[in-house]
N, C-alpha and C. Protein backbone atom coordinates (compact mmCIF):
# COMPACT_ATOMS: atom_id res chain seq x y z
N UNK A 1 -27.29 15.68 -63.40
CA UNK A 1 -27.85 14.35 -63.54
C UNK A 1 -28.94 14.14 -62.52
N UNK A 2 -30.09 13.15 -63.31
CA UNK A 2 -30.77 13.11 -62.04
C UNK A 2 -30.99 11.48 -61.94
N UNK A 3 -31.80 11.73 -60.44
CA UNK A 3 -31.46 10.07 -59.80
C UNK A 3 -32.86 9.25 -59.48
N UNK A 4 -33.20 8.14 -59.71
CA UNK A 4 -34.93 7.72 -59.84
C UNK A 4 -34.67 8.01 -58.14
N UNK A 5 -36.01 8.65 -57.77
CA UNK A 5 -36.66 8.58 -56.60
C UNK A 5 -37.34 7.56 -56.15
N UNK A 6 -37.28 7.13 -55.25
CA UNK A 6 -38.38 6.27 -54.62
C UNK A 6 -39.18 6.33 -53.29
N UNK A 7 -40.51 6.05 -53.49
CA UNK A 7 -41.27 6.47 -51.95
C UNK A 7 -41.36 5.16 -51.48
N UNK A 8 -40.74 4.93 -50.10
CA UNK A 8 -40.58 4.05 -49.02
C UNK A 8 -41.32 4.18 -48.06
N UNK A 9 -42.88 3.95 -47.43
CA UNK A 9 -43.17 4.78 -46.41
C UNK A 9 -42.29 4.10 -44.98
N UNK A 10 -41.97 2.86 -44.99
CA UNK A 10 -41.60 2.69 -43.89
C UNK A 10 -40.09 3.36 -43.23
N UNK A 11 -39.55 3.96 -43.96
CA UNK A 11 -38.42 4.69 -43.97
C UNK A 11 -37.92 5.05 -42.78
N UNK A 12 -37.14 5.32 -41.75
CA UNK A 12 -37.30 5.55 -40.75
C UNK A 12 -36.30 7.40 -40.85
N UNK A 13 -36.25 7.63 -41.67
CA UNK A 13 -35.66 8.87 -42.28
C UNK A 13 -36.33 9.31 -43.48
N UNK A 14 -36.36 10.93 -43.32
CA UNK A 14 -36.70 11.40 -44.41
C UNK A 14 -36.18 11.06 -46.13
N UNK A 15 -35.30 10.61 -46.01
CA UNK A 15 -34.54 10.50 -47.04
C UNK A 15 -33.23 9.90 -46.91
N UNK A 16 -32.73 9.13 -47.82
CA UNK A 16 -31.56 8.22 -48.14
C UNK A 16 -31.34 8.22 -49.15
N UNK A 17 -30.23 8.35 -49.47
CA UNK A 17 -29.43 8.02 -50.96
C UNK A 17 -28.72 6.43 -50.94
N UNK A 18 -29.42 5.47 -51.60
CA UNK A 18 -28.85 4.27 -51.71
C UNK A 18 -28.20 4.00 -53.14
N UNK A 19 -27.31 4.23 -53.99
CA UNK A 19 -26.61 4.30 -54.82
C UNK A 19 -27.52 3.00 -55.88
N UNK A 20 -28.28 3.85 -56.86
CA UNK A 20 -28.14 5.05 -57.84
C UNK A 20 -29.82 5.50 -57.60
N UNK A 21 -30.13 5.26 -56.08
CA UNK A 21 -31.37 5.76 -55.66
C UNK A 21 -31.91 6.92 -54.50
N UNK A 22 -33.02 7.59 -54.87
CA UNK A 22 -32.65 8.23 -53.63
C UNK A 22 -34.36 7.88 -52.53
N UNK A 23 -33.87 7.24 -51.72
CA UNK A 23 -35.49 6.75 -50.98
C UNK A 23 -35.74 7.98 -49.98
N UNK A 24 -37.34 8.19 -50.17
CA UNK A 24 -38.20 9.67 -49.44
C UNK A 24 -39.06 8.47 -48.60
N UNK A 25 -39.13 9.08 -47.35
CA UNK A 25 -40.61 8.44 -47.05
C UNK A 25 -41.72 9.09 -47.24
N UNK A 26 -41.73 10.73 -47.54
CA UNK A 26 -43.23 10.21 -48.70
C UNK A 26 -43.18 11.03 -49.80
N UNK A 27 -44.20 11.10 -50.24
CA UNK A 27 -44.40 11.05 -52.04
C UNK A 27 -44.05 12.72 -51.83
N UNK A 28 -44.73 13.86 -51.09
CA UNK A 28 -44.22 15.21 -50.93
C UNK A 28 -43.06 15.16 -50.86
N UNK A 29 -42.51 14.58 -50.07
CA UNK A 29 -40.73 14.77 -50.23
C UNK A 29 -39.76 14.55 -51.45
N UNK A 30 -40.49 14.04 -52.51
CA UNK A 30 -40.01 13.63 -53.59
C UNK A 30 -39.75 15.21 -54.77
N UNK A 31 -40.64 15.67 -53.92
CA UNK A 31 -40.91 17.33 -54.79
C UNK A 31 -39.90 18.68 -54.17
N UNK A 32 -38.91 17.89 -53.03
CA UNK A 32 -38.98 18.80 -52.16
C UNK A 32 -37.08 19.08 -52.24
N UNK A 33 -36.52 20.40 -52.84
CA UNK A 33 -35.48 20.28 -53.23
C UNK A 33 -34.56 20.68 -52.74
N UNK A 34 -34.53 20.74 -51.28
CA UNK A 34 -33.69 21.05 -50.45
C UNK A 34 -33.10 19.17 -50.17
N UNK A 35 -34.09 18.86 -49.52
CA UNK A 35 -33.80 16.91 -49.37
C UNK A 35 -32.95 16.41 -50.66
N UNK A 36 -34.07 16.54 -51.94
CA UNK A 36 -33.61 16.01 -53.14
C UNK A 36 -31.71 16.22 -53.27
N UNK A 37 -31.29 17.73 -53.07
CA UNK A 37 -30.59 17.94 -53.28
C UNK A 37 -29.24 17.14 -52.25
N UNK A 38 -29.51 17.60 -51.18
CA UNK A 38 -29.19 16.61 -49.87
C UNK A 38 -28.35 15.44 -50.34
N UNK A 39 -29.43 14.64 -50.89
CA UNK A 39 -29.36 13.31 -50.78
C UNK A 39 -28.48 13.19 -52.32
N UNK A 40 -28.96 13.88 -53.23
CA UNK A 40 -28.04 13.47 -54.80
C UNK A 40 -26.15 13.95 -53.97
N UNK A 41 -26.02 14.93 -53.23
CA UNK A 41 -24.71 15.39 -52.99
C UNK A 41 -24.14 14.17 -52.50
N UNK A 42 -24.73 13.23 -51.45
CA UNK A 42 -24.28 11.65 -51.31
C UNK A 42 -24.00 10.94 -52.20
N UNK A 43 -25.03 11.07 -53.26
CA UNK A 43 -24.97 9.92 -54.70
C UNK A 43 -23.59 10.56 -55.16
N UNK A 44 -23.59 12.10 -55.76
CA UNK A 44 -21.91 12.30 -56.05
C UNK A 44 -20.96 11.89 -55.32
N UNK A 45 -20.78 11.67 -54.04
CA UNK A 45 -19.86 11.70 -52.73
C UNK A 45 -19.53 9.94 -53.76
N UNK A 46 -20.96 9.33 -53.27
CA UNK A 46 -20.88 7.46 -53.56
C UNK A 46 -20.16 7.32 -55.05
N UNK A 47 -20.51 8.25 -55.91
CA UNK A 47 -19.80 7.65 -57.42
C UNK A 47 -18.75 8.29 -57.46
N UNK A 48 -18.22 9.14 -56.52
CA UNK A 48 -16.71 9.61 -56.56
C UNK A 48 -15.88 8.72 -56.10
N UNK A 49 -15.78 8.02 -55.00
CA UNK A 49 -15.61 6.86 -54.56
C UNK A 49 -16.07 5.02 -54.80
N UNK A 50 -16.52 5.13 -55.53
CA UNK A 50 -16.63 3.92 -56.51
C UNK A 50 -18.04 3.09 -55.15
N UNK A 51 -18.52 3.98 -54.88
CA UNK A 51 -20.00 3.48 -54.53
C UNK A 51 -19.67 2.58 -52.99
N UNK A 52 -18.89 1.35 -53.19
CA UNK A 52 -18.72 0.43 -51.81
C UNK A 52 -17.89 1.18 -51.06
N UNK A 53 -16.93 1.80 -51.12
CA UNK A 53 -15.70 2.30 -50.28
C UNK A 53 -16.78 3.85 -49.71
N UNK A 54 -17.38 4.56 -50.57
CA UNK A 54 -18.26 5.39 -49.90
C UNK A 54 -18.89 4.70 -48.95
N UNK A 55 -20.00 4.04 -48.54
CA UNK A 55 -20.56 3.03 -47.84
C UNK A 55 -19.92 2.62 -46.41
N UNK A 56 -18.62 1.82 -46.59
CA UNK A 56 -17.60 1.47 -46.08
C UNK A 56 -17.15 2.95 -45.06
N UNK A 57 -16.94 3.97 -45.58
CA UNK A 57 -15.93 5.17 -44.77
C UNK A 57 -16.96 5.97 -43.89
N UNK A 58 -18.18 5.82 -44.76
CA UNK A 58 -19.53 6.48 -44.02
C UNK A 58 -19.57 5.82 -42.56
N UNK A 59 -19.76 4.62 -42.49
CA UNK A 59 -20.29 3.87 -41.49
C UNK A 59 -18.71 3.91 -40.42
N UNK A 60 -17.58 3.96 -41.64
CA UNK A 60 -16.77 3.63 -40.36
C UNK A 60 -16.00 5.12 -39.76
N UNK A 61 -16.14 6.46 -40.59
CA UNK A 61 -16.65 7.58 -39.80
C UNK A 61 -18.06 7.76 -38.59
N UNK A 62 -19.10 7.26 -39.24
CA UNK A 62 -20.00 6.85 -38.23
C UNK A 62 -20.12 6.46 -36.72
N UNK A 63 -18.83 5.52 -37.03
CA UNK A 63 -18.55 4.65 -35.50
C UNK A 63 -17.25 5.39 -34.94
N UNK A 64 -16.22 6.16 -35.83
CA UNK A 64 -15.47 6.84 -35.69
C UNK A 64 -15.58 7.66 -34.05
N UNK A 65 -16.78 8.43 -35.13
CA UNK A 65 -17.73 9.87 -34.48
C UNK A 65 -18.44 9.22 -32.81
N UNK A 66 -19.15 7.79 -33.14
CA UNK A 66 -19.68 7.09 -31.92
C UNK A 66 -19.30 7.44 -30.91
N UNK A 67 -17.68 6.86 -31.13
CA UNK A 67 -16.83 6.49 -29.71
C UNK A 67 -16.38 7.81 -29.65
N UNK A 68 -16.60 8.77 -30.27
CA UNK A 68 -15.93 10.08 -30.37
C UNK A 68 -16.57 10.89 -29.21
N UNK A 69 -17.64 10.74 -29.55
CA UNK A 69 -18.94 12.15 -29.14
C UNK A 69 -19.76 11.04 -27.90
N UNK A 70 -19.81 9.77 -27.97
CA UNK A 70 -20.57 8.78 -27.49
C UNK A 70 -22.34 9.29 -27.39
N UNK A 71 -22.75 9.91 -28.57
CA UNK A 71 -23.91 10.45 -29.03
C UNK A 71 -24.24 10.14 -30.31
N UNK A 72 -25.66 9.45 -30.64
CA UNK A 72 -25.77 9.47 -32.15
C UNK A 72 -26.14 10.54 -32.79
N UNK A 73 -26.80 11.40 -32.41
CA UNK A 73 -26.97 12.57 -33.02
C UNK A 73 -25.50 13.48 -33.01
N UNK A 74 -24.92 13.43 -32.49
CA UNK A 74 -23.50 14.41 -32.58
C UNK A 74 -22.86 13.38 -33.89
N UNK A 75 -22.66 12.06 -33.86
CA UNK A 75 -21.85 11.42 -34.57
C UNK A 75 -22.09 11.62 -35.86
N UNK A 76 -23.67 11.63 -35.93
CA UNK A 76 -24.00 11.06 -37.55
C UNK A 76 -24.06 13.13 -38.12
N UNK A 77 -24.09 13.95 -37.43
CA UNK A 77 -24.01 15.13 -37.77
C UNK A 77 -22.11 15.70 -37.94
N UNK A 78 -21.53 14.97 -37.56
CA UNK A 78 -20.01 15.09 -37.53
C UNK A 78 -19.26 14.26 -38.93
N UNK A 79 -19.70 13.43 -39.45
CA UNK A 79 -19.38 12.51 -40.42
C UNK A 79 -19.39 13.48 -41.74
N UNK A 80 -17.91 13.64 -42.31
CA UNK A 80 -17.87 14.42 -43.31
C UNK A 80 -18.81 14.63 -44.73
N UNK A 81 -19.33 13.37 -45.02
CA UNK A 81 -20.51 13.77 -46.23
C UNK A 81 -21.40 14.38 -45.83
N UNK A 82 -22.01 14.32 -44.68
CA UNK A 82 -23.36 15.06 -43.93
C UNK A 82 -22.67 16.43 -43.88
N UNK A 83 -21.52 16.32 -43.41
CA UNK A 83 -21.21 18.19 -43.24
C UNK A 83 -21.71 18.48 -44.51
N UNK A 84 -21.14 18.37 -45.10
CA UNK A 84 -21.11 18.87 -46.72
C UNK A 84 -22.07 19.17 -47.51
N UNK A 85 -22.63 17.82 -47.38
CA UNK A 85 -24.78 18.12 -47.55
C UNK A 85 -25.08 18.91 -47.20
N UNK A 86 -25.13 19.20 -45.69
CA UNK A 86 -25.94 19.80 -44.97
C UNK A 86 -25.31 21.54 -45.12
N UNK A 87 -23.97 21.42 -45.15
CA UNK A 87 -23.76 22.78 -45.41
C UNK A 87 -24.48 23.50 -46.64
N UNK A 88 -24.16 22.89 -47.47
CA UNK A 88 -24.72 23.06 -49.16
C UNK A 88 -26.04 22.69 -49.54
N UNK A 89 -26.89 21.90 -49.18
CA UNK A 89 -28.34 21.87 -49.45
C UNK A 89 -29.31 22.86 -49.80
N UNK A 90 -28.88 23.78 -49.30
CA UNK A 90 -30.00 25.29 -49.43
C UNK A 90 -29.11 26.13 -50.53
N UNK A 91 -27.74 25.71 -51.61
CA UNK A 91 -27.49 26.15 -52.78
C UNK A 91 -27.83 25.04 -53.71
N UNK A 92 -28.28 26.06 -54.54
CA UNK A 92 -29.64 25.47 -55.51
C UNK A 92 -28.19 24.97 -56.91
N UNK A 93 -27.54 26.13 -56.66
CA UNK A 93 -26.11 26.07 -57.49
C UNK A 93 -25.07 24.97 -57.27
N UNK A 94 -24.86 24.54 -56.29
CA UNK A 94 -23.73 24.03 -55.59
C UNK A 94 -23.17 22.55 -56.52
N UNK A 95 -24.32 22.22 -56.93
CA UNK A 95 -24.09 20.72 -57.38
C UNK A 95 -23.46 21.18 -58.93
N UNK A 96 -23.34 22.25 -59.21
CA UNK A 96 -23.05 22.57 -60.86
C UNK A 96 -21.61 22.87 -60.54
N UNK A 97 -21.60 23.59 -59.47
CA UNK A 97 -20.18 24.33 -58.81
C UNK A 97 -19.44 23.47 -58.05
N UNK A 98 -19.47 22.15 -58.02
CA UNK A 98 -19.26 21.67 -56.30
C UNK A 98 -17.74 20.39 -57.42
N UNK A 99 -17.01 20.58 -56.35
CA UNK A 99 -15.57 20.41 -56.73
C UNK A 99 -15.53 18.65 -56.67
N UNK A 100 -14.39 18.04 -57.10
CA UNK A 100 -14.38 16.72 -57.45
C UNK A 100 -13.97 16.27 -55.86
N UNK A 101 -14.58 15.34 -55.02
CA UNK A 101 -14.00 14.75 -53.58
C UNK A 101 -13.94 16.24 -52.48
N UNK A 102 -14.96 17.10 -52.95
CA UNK A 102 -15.26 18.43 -52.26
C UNK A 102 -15.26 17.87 -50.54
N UNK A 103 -16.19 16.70 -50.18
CA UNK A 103 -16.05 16.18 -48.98
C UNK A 103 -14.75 16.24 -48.21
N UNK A 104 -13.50 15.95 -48.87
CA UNK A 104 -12.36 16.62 -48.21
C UNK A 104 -12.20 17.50 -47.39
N UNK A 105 -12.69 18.43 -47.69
CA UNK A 105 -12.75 19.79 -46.75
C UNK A 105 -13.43 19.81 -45.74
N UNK A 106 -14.44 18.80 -45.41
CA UNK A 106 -15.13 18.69 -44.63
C UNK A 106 -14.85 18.14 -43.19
């Protein structure tokens, strides 16, 4: 499945998946399918979880990780959907292959 893109320049990230969107800050990144992919593995993560409760576990892994690591870069790289992305982004396959609530493992 695929997901409308949108170019945001003010973005303060390359890319976001905001459920059933995925925002680039710029128009090259929209072509670019390592990100693309990235960011749709969130959109599955969000519609496996009924979209708000994804949202909800993100942020409160997020703050989890905060007080965890007391680093934002350690936190937001520790938060199980990002593992998962980030592990899998560079398989071009993964999203055909990739298991129901796969984030689990993460």
């Amino acid at each position: 499945m695929s997901y409308p893109v949108i170019v945001v320049p003010f973005l303060n990230v390359s890319g976001m998946a905001l459920f059933p969107f995925i925002l680039v800050k710029y128009k090259a990144d929209a072509n670019d399918p390592v990100l693309i992919r990235h960011e749709t593995i969130h959109l599955k993560q969000a519609a496996e979880l009924l979209v708000i409760p994804f949202y909800v576990m993100y942020l409160l892994h997020y703050l989890y990780n905060l007080y965890r690591y007391g680093n934002h870069r350690q936190a937001y790289y520790q938060i199980i959907f990002e593992r998962e992305a980030y592990r899998n982004e560079n398989d071009a396959a993964y999203l055909n292959k990739r298991r129901f609530w796969a984030w689990r493992f993460y």
